[in-house]
N, C-alpha and C. Protein backbone atom coordinates (compact mmCIF):
# COMPACT_ATOMS: atom_id res chain seq x y z
N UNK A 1 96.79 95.05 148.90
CA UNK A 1 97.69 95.34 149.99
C UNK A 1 99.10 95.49 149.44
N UNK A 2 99.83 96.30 149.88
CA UNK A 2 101.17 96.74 149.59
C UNK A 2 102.21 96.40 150.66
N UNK A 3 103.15 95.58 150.55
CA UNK A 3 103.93 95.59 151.58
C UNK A 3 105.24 96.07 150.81
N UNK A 4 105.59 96.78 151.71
CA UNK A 4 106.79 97.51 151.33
C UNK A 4 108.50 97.26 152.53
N UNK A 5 109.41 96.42 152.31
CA UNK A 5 110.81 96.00 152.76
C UNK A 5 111.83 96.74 152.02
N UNK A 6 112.02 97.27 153.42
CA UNK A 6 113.10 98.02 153.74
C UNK A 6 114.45 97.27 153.81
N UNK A 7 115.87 97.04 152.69
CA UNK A 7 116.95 96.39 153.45
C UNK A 7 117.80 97.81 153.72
N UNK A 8 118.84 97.36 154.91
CA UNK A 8 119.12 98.39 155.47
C UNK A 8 120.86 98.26 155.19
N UNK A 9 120.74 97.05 154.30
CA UNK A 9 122.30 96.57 154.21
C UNK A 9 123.30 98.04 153.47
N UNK A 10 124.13 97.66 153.65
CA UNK A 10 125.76 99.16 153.07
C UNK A 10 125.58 98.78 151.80
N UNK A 11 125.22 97.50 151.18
CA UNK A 11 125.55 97.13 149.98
C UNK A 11 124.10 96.66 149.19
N UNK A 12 123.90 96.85 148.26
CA UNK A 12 122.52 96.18 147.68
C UNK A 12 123.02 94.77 147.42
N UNK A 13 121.86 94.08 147.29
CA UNK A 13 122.18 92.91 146.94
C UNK A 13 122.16 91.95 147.94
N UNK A 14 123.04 91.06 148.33
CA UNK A 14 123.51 90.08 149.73
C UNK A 14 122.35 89.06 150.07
N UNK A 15 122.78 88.57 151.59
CA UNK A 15 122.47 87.03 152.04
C UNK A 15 120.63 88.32 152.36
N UNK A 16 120.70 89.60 153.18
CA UNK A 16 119.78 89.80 153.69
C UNK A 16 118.64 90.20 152.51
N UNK A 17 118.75 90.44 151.49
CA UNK A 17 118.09 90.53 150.25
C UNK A 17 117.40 89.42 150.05
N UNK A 18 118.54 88.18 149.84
CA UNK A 18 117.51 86.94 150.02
C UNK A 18 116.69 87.07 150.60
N UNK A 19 117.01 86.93 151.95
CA UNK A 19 115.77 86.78 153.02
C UNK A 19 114.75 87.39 153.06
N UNK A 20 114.91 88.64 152.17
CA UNK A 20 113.52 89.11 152.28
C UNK A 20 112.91 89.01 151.08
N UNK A 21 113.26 88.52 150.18
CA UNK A 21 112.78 88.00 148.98
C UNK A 21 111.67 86.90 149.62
N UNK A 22 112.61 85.87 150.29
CA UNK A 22 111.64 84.98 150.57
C UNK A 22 110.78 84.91 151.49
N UNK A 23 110.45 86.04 152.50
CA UNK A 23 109.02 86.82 153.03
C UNK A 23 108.20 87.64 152.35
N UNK A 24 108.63 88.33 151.40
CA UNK A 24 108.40 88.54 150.15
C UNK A 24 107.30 87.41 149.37
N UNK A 25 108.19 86.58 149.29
CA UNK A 25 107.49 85.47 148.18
C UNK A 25 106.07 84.81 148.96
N UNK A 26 106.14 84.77 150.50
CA UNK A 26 105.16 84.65 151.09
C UNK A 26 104.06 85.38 151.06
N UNK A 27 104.45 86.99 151.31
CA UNK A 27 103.39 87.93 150.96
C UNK A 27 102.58 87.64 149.89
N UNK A 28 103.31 87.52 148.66
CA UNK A 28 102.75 87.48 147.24
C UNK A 28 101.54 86.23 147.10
N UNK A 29 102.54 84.98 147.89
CA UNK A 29 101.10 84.33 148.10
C UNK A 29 100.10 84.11 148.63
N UNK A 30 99.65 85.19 149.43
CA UNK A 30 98.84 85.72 150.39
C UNK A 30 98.19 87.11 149.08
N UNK A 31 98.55 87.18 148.25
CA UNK A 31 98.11 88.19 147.23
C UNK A 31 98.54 89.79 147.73
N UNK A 32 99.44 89.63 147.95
CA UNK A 32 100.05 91.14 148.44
C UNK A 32 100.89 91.90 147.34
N UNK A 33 101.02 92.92 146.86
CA UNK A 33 101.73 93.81 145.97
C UNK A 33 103.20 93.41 146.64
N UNK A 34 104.67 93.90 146.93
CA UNK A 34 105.66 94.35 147.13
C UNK A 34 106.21 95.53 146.44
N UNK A 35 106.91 95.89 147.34
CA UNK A 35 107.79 97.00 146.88
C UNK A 35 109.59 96.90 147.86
N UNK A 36 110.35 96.56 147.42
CA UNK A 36 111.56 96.27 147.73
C UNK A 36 112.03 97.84 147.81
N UNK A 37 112.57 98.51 148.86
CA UNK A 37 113.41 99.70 149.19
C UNK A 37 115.17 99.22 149.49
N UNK A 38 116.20 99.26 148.60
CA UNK A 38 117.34 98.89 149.36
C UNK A 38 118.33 99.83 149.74
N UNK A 39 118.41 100.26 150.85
CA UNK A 39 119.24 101.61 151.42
C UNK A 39 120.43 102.08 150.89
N UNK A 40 120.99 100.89 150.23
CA UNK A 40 121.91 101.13 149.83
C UNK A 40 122.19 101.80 148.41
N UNK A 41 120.67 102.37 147.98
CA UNK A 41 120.88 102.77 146.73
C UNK A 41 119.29 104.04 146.46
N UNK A 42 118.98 104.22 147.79
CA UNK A 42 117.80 104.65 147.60
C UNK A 42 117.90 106.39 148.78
N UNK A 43 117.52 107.22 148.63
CA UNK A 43 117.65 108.49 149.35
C UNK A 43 116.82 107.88 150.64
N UNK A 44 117.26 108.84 152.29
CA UNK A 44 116.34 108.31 152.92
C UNK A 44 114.54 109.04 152.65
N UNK A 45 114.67 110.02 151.72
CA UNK A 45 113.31 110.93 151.72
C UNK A 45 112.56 109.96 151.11
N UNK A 46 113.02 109.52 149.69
CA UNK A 46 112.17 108.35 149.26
C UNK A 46 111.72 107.25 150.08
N UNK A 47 113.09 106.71 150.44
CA UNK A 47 112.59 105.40 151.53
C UNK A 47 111.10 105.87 152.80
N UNK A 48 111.37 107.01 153.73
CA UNK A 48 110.26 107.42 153.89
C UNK A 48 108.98 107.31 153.20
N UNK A 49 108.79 108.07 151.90
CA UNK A 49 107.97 108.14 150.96
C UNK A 49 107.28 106.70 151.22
N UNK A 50 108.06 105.61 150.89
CA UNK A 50 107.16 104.47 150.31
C UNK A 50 106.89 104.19 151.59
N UNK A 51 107.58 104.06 152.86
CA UNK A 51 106.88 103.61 154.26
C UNK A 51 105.31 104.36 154.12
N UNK A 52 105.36 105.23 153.61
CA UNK A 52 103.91 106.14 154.18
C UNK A 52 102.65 105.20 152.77
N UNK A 53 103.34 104.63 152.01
CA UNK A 53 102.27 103.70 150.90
C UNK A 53 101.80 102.87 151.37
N UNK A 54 102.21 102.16 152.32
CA UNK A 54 102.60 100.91 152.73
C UNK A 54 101.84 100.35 153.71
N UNK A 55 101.27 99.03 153.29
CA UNK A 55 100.03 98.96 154.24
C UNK A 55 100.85 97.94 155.24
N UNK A 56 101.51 97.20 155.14
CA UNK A 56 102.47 96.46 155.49
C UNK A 56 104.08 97.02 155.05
N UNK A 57 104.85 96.42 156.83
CA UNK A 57 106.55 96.57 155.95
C UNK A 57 107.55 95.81 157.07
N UNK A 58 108.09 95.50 156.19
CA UNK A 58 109.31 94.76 156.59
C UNK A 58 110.79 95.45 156.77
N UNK A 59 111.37 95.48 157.76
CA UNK A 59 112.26 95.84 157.94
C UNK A 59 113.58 95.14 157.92
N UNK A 60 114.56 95.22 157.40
CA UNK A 60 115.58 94.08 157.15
C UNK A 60 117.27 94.86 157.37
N UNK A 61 117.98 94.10 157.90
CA UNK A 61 119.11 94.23 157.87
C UNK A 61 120.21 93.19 158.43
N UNK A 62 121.51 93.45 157.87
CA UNK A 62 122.50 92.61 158.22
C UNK A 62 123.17 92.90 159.95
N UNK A 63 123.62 92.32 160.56
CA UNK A 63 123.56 92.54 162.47
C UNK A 63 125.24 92.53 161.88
N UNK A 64 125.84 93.82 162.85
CA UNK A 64 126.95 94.09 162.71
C UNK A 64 126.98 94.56 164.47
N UNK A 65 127.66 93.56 165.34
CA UNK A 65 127.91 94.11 166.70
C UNK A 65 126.80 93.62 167.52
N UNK A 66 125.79 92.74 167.05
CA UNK A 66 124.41 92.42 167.85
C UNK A 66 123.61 93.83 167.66
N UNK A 67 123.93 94.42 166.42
CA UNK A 67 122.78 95.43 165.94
C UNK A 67 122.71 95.42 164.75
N UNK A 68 121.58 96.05 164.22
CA UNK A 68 121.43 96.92 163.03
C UNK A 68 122.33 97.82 162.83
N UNK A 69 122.08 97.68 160.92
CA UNK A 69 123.02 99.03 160.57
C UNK A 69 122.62 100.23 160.77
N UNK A 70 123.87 101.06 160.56
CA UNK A 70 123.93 102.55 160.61
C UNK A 70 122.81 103.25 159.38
N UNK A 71 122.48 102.20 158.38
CA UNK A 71 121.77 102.91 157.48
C UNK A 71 120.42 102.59 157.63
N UNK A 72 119.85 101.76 158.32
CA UNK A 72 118.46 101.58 158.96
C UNK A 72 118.17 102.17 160.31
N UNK A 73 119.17 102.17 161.04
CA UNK A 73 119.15 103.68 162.16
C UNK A 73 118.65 104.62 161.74
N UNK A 74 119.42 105.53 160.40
CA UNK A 74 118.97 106.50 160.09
C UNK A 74 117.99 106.60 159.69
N UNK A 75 117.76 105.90 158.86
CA UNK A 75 116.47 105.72 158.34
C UNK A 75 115.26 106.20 159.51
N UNK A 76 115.58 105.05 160.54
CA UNK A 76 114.31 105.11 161.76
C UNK A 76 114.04 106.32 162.38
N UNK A 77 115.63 106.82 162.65
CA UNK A 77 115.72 108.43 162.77
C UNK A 77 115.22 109.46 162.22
N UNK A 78 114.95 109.48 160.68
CA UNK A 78 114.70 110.63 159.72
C UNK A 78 112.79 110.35 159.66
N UNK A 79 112.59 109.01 160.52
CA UNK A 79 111.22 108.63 160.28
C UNK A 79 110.13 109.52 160.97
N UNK A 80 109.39 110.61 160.71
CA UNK A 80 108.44 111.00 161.96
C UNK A 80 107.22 110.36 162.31
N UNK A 81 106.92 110.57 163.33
CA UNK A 81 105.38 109.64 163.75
C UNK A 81 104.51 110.36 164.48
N UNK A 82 104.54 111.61 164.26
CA UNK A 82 103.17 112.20 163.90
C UNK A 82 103.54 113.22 164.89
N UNK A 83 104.30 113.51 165.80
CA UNK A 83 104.52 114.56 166.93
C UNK A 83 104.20 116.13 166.16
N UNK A 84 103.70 116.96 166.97
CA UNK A 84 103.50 118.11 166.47
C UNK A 84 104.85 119.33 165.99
N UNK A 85 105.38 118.26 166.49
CA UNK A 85 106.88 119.68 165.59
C UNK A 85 107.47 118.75 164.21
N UNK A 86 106.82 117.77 164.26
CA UNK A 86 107.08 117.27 162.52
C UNK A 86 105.76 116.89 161.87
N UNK A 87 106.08 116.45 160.69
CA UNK A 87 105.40 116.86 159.20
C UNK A 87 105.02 114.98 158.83
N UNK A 88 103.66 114.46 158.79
CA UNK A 88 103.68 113.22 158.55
C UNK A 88 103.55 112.10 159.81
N UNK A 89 103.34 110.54 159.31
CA UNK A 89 103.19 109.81 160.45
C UNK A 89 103.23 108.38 159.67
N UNK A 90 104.31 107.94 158.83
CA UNK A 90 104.28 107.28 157.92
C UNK A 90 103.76 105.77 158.65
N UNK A 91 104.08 105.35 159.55
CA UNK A 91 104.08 103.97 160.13
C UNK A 91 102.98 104.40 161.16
N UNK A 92 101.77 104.89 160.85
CA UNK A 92 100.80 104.89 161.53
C UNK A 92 99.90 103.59 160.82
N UNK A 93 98.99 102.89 161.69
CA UNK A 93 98.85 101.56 161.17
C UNK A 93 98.97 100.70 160.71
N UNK A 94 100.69 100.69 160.14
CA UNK A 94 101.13 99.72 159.70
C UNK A 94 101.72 98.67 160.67
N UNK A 95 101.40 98.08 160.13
CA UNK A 95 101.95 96.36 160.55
C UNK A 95 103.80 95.66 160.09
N UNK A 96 104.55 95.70 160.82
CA UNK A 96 105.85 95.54 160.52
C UNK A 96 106.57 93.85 160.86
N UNK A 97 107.01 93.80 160.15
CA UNK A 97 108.01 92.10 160.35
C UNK A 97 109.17 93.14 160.72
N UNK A 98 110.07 91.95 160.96
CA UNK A 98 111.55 92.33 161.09
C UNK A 98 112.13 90.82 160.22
N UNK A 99 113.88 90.99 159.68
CA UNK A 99 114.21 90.44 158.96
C UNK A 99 115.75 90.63 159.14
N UNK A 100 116.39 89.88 159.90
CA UNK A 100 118.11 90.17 160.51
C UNK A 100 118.86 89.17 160.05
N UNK A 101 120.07 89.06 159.64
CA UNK A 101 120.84 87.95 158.88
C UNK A 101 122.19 88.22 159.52
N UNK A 102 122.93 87.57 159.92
CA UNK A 102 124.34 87.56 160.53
C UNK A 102 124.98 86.42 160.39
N UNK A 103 126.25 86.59 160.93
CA UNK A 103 127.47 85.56 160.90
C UNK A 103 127.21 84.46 161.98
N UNK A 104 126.54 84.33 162.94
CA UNK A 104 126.54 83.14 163.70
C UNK A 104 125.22 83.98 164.40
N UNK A 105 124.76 82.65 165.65
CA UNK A 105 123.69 82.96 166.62
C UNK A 105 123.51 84.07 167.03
N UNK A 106 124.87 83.87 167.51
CA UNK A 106 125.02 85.38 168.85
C UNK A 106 124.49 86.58 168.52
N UNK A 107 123.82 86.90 167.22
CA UNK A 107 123.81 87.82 167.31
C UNK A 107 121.84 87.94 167.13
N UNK A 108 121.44 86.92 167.50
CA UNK A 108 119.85 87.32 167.56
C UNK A 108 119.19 88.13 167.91
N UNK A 109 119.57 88.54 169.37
CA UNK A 109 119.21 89.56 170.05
C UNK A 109 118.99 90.83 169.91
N UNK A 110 119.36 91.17 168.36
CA UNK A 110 119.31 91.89 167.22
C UNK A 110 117.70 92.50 167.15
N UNK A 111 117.38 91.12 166.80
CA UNK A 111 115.99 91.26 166.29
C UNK A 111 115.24 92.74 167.34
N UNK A 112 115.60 91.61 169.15
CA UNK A 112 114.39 92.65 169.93
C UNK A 112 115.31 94.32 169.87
N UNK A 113 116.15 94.39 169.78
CA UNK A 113 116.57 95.84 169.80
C UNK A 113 115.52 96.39 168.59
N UNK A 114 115.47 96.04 167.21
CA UNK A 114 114.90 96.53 166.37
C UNK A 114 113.01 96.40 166.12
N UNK A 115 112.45 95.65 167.09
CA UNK A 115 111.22 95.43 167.41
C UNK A 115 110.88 96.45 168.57
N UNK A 116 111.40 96.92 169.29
CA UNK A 116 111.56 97.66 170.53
C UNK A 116 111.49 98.87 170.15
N UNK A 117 111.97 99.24 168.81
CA UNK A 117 112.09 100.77 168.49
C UNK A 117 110.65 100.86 167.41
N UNK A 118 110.39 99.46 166.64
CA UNK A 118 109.51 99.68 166.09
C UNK A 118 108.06 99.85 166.65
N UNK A 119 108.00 98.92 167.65
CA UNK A 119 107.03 98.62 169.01
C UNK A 119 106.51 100.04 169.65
N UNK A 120 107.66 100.37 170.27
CA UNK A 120 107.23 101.06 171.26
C UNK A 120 107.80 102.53 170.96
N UNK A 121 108.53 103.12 170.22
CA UNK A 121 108.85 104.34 169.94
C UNK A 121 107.71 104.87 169.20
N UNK A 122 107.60 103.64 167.27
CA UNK A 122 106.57 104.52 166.73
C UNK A 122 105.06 103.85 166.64
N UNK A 123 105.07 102.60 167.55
CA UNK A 123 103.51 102.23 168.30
C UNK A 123 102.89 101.37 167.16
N UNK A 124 104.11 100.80 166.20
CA UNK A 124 103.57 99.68 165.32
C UNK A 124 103.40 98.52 165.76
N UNK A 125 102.15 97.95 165.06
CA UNK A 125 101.72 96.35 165.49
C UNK A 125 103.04 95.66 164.68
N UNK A 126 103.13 94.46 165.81
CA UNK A 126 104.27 93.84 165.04
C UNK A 126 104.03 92.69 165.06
N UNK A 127 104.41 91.58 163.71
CA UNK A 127 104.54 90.37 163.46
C UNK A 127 105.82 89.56 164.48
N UNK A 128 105.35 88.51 165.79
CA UNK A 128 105.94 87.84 166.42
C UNK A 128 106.13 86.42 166.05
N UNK A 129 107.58 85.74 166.08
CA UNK A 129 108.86 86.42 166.80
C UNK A 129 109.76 86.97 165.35
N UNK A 130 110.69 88.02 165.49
CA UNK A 130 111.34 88.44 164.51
C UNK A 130 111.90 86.95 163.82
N UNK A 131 112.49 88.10 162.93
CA UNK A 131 113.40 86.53 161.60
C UNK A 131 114.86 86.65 162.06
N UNK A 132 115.04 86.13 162.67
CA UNK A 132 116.42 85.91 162.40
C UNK A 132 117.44 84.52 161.97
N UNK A 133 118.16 84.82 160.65
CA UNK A 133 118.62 83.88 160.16
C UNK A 133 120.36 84.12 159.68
N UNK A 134 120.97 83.24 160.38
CA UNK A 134 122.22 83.73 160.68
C UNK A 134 123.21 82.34 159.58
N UNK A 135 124.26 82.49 159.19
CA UNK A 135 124.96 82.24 157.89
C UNK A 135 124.60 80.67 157.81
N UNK A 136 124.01 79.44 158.47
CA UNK A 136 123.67 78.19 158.49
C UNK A 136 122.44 78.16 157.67
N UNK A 137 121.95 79.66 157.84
CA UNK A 137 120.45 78.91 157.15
C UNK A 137 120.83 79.72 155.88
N UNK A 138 121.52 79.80 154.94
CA UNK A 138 122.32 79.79 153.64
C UNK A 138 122.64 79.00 152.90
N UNK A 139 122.54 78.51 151.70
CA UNK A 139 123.12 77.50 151.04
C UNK A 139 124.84 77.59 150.79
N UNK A 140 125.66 77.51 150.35
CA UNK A 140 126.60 77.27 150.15
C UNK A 140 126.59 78.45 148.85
N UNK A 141 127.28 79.42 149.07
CA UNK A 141 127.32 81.02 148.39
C UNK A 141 126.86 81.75 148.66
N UNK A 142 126.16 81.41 149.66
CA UNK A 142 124.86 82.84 150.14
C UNK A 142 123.49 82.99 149.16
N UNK A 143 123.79 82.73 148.01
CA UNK A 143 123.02 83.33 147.34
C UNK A 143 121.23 82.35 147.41
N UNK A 144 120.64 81.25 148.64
CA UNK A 144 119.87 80.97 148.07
C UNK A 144 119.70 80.37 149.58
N UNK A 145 118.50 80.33 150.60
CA UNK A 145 118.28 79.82 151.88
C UNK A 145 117.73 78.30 151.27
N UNK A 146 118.45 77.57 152.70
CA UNK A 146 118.05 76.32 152.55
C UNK A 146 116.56 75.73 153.08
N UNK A 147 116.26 74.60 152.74
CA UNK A 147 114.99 74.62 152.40
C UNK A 147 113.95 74.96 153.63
N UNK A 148 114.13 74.48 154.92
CA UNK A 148 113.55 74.90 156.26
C UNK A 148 114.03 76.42 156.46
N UNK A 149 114.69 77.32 156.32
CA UNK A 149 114.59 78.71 156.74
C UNK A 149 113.60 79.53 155.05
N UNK A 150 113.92 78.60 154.28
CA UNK A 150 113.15 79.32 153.28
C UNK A 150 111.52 78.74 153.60
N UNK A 151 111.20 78.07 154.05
CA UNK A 151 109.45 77.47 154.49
C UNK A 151 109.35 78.64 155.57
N UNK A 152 109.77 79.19 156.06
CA UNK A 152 110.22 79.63 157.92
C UNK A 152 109.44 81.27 157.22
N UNK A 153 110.48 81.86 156.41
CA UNK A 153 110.71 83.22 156.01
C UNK A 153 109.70 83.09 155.28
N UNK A 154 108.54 82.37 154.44
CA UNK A 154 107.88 82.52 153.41
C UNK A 154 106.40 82.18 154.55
N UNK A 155 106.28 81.63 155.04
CA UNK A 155 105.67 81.76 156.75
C UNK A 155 105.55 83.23 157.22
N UNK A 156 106.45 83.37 157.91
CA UNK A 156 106.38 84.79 158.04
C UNK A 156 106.17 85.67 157.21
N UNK A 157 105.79 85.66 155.85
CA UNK A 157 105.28 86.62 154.97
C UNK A 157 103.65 86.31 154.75
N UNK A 158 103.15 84.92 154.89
CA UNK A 158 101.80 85.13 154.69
C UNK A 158 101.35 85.55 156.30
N UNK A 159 102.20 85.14 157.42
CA UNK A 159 101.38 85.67 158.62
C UNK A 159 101.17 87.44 158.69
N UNK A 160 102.46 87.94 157.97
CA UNK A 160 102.34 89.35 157.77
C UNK A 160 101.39 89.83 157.08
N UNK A 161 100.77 89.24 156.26
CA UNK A 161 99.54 89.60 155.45
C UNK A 161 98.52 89.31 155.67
N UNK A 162 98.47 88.38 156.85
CA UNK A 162 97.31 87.93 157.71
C UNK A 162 96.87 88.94 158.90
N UNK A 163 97.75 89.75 159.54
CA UNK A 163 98.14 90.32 160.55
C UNK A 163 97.29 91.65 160.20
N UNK A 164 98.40 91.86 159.25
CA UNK A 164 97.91 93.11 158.26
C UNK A 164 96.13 93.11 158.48
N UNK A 165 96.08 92.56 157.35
CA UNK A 165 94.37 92.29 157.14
C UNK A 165 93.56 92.46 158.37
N UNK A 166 94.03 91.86 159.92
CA UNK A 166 93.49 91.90 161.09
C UNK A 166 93.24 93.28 161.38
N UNK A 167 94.61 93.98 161.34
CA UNK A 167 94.67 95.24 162.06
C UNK A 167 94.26 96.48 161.04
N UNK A 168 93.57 95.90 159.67
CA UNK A 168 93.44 97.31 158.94
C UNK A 168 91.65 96.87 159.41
N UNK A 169 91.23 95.71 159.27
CA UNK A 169 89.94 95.69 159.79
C UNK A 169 89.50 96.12 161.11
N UNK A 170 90.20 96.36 161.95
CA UNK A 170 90.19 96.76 163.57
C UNK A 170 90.09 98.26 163.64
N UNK A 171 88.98 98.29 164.22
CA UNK A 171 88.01 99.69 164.62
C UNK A 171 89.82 100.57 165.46
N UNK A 172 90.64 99.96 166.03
CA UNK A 172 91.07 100.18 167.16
C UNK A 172 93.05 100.00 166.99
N UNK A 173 93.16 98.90 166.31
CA UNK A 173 94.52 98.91 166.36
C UNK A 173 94.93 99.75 164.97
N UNK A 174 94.59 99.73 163.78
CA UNK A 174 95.03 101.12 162.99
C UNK A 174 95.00 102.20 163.19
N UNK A 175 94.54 102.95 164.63
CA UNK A 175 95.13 104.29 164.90
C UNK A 175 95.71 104.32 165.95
N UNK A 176 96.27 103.43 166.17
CA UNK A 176 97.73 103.08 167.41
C UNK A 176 98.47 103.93 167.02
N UNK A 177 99.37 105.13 168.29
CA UNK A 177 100.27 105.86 167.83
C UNK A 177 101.48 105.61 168.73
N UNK A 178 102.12 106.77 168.62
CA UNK A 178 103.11 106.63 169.93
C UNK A 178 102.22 107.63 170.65
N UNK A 179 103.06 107.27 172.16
CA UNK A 179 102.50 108.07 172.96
C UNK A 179 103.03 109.02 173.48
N UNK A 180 104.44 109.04 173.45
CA UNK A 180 105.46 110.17 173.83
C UNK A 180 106.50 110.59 172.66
């Protein structure tokens, strides 16, 4: 199995990199491949590309305004899902997490905006409830989650690979599409 995370951050690197390292690190122990995409350094044609490998994926970004960035927008934008005036259907049976990191609480609500588009626009099964982990569950530099959001996020990577496994075995939920 391949799971493939998307960060959507302006910058490579950062607090939201962690975080998906350490859903990441969950996958892996669930025996899952990875493949890390970071927007900030990657074309969106490629980033496409690997969504369509991808038996699993994670979606990640930093919440600027109680949203996602402008560069995982696009992304979602440039994404097709199978309609007859485009080419492809990359997130057809895949199974998606979400993965949001911000400056305080307020901005959770993040998550369902970006589950909502993944949900119900391109008709992916999704891993419930999103991640969201906002600058407390950080160690002191950013550079390393403290020990309960890192159990939390590494959780949510073997349930993603559990999920996965459900819905590639299912006569029924791997050819879930959109409907409009």
């Amino acid at each position: 199995m391949l799971v493939v995370a998307v960060i959507g951050s302006p910058h490579a690197g950062g607090r939201t990199r962690v975080a998906v390292d350490a859903v990441l690190q969950g996958t892996e122990q669930e025996g899952a491949r990875t493949r890390v995409v970071e927007l900030a350094g990657t074309p969106v044609p490629d980033a496409v590309a690997a969504l369509g490998e991808a038996d699993a994926a994670v979606f990640a970004s930093p919440t600027y305004r109680a949203d996602i960035t402008a560069q995982l927008k696009g992304l979602l934008d440039a994404t097709p899902r199978g309609m007859a005036y485009e080419s492809g259907d990359p997130l057809r049976g895949t199974v998606c997490a979400t993965v949001l990191t911000g400056a305080s609480d307020h901005h959770f609500l993040a998550v369902e905006k970006v589950r909502g588009i993944l949900g119900g626009f391109f008709g992916t099964q999704l891993l419930s409830p999103g991640l969201y982990l906002p600058s407390a569950a950080f160690a002191e530099g950013g550079g390393a989650l403290r020990d309960e959001p890192q159990q939390l996020a590494e959780l949510h990577g073997r349930a993603l690979v559990e999920l996965a496994t459900a819905v590639a075995s299912s006569r029924w939920l791997r050819t879930m599409r959109a409907q409009i």
